[in-house]
Protein backbone atom coordinates (compact mmCIF):
# COMPACT_ATOMS: atom_id res chain seq x y z
CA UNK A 1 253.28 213.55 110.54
CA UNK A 2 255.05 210.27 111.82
CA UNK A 3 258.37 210.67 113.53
CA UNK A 4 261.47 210.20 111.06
CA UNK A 5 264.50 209.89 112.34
CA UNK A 6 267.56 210.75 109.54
CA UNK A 7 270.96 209.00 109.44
CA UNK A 8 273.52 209.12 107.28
CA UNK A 9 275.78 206.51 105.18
CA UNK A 10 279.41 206.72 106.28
CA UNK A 11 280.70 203.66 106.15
CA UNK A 12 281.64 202.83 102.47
CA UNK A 13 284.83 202.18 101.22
CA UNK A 14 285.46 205.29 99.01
CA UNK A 15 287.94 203.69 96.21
CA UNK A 16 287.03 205.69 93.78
CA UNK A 17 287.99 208.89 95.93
CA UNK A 18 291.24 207.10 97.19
CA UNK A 19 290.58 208.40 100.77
CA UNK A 20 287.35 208.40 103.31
CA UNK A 21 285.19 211.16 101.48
CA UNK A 22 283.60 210.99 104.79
CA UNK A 23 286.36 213.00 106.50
CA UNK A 24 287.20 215.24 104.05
CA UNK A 25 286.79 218.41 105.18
CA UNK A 26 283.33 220.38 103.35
CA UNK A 27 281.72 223.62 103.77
CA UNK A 28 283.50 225.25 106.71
CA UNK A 29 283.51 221.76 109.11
CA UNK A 30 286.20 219.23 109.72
CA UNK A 31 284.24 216.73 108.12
CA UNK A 32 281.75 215.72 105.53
CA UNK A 33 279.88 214.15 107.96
CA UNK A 34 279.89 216.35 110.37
CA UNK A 35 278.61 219.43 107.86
CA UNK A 36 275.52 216.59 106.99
CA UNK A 37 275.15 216.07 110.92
CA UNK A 38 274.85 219.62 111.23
CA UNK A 39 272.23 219.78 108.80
CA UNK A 40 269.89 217.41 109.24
CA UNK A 41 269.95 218.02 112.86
CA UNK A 42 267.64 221.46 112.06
CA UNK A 43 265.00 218.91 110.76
CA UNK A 44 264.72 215.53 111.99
CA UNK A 45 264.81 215.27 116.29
CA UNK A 46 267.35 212.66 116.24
CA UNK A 47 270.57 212.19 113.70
CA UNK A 48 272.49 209.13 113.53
CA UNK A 49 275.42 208.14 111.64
CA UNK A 50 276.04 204.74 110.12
CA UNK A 51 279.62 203.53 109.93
CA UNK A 52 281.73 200.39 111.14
CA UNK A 53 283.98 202.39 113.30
CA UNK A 54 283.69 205.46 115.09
CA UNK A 55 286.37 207.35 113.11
CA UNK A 56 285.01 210.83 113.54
CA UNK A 57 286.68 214.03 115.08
CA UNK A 58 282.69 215.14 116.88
CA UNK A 59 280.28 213.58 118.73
CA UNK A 60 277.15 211.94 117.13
CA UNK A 61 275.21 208.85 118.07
CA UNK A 62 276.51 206.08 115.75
CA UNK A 63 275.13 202.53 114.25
CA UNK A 64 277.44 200.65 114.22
CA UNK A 65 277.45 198.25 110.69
CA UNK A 66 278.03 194.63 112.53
CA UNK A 67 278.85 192.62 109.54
CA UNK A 68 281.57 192.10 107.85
CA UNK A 69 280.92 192.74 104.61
CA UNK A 70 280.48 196.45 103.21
CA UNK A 71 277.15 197.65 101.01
CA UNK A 72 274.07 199.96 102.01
CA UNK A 73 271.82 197.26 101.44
CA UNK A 74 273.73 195.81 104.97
CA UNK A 75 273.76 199.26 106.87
CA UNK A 76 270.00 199.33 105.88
CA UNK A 77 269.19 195.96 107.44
CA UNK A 78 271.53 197.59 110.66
CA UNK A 79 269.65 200.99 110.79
CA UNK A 80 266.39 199.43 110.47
CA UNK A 81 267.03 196.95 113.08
CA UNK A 82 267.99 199.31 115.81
CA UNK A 83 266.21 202.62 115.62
CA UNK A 84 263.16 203.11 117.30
CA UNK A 85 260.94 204.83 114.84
CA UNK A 86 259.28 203.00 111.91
CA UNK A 87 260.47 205.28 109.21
CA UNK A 88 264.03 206.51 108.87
CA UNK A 89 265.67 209.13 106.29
CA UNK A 90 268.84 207.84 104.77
CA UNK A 91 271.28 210.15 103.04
CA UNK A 92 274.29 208.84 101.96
CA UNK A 93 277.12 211.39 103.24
CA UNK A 94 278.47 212.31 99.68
CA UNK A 95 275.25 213.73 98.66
CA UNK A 96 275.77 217.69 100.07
CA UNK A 97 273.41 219.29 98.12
CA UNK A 98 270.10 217.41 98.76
CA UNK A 99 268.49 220.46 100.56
CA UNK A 100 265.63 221.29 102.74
CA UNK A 101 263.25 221.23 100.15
CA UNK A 102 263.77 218.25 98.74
CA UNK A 103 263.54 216.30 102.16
CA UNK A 104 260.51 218.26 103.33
CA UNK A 105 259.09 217.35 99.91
CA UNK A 106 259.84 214.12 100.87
CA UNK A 107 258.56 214.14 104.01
CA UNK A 108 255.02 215.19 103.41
CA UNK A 109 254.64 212.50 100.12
CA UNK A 110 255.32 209.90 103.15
CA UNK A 111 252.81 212.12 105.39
CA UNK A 112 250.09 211.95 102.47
CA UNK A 113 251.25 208.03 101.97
CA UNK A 114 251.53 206.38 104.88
CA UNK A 115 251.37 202.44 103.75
CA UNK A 116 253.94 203.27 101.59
CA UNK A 117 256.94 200.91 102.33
CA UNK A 118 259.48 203.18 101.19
CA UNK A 119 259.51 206.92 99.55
CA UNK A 120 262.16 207.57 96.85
CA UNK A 121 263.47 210.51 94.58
CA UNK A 122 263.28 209.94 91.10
CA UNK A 123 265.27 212.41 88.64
CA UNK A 124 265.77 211.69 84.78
CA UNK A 125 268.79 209.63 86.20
CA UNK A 126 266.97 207.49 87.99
CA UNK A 127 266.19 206.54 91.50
CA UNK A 128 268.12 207.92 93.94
CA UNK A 129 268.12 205.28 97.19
CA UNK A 130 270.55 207.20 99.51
CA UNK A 131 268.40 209.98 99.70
CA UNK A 132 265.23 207.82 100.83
CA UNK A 133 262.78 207.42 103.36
CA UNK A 134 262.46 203.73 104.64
CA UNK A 135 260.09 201.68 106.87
CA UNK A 136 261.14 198.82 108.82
CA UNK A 137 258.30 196.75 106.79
CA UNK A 138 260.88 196.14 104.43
CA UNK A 139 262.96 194.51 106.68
CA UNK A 140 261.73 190.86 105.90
CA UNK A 141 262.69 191.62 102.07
CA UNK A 142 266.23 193.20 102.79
CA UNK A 143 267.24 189.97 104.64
CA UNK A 144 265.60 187.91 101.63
CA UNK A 145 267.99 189.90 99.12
CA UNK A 146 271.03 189.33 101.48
CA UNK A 147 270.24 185.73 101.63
CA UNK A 148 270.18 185.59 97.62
CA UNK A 149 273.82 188.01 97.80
CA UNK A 150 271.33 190.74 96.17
CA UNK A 151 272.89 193.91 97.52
CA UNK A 152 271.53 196.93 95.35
CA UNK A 153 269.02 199.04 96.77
CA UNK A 154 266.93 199.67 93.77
CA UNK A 155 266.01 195.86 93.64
CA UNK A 156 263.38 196.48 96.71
CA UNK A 157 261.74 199.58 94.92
CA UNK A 158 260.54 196.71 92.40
CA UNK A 159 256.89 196.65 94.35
CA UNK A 160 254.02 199.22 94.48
CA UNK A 161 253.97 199.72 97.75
CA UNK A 162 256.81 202.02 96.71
CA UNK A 163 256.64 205.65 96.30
CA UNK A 164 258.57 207.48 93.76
CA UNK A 165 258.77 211.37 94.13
CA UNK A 166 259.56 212.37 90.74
CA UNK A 167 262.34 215.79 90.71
CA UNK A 168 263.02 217.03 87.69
CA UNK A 169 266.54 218.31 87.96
CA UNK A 170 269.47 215.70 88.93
CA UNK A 171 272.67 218.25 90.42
CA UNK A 172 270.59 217.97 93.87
CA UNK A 173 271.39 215.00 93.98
CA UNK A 174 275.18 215.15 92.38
CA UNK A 175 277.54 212.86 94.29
CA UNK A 176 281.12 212.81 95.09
CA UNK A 177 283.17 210.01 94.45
CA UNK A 178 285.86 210.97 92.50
CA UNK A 179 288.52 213.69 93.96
CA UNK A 180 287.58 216.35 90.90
CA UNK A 181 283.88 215.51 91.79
CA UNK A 182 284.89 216.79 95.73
CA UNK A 183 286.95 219.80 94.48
CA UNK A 184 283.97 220.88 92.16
CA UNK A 185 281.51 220.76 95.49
CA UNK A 186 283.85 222.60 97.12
CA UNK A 187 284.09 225.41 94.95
CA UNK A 188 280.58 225.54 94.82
CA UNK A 189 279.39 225.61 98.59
CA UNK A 190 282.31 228.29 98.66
CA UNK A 191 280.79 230.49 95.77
CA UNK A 192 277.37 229.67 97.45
CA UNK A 193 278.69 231.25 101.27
């Protein structure tokens, strides 16, 4: 199996939550981030964090987002820029409950595929792009979509050379960006302990 590396989106600007969801606190850590470092650490060998400022209470290795403008599209073009690997796992830092299965699942559809430029969840919701694996041959298209202001993810799964890993439930991949959205996961990973 190629070597992945995982990091995870923490740089967004959260309006919708009114506050960094990244530093709320989640599951018995200080942090949001710091319960996702702590669990992708027991599967890939090296966990980074993408953000524009180190604003965390723990230590983690950090890309740093350069530009000044905000989107995942950006941090994308960042991450894919500076880690070593060819493939990277991104998971944006409000998704909690993506588990183990559903990233080893992942991980062996980009195993079994390895041309594939990227390898994406799809639920009856759609695709989910902050729970993806990408390769750094998308690079050259990432910087074409910037150019044109295109900032959405799902425009570079338009190709074949993507993968789409269909799941047929969608609370996996349940986000939080609203505060009743955070209390709700809260309760859960509490009833879950």
């Amino acid at each position: 199996m190629p070597e992945i590396q995982a990091v995870i989106l923490a740089g967004g600007r959260s309006r919708r939550m009114g506050r960094d969801k990244a530093l709320l606190p989640f599951g018995g850590y200080s942090t949001l981030a710091q319960y996702q470092y702590e669990r992708l650490r027991k599967i890939f060998p090296k966990v980074y964090i993408s953000t524009k400022i180190d604003k965390f209470p723990f230590r983690a290795p950090l890309i740093l987002d350069q530009e000044e403008e905000s989107s995942p599209m950006i941090a994308l073009a960042s991450i894919l820029k500076t880690i070593e690997p060819e493939a990277v796992f991104i998971l944006g830092v409000d998704l909690p409950f993506v588990d183990k299965s559903i990233i080893h699942s992942l991980l062996q559809s980009f195993a079994d595929n390895p041309k594939a430029e990227a390898v994406v969840p799809v639920t009856p919701a759609g695709a989910e792009p902050l729970c993806t694996i990408y390769t750094r041959r998308l690079l050259p298209r990432i910087e074409d979509s910037l150019n044109l202001g295109e900032h959405r993810l799902q425009s570079l799964f338009e190709t074949e050379k993507i993968l789409r890993v269909p799941f047929k439930e969608t609370t996996s991949f349940a986000n939080l960006n609203r505060p009743e959205e955070y209390e709700k996961a809260v309760r859960r990973v509490r009833s879950e302990e």
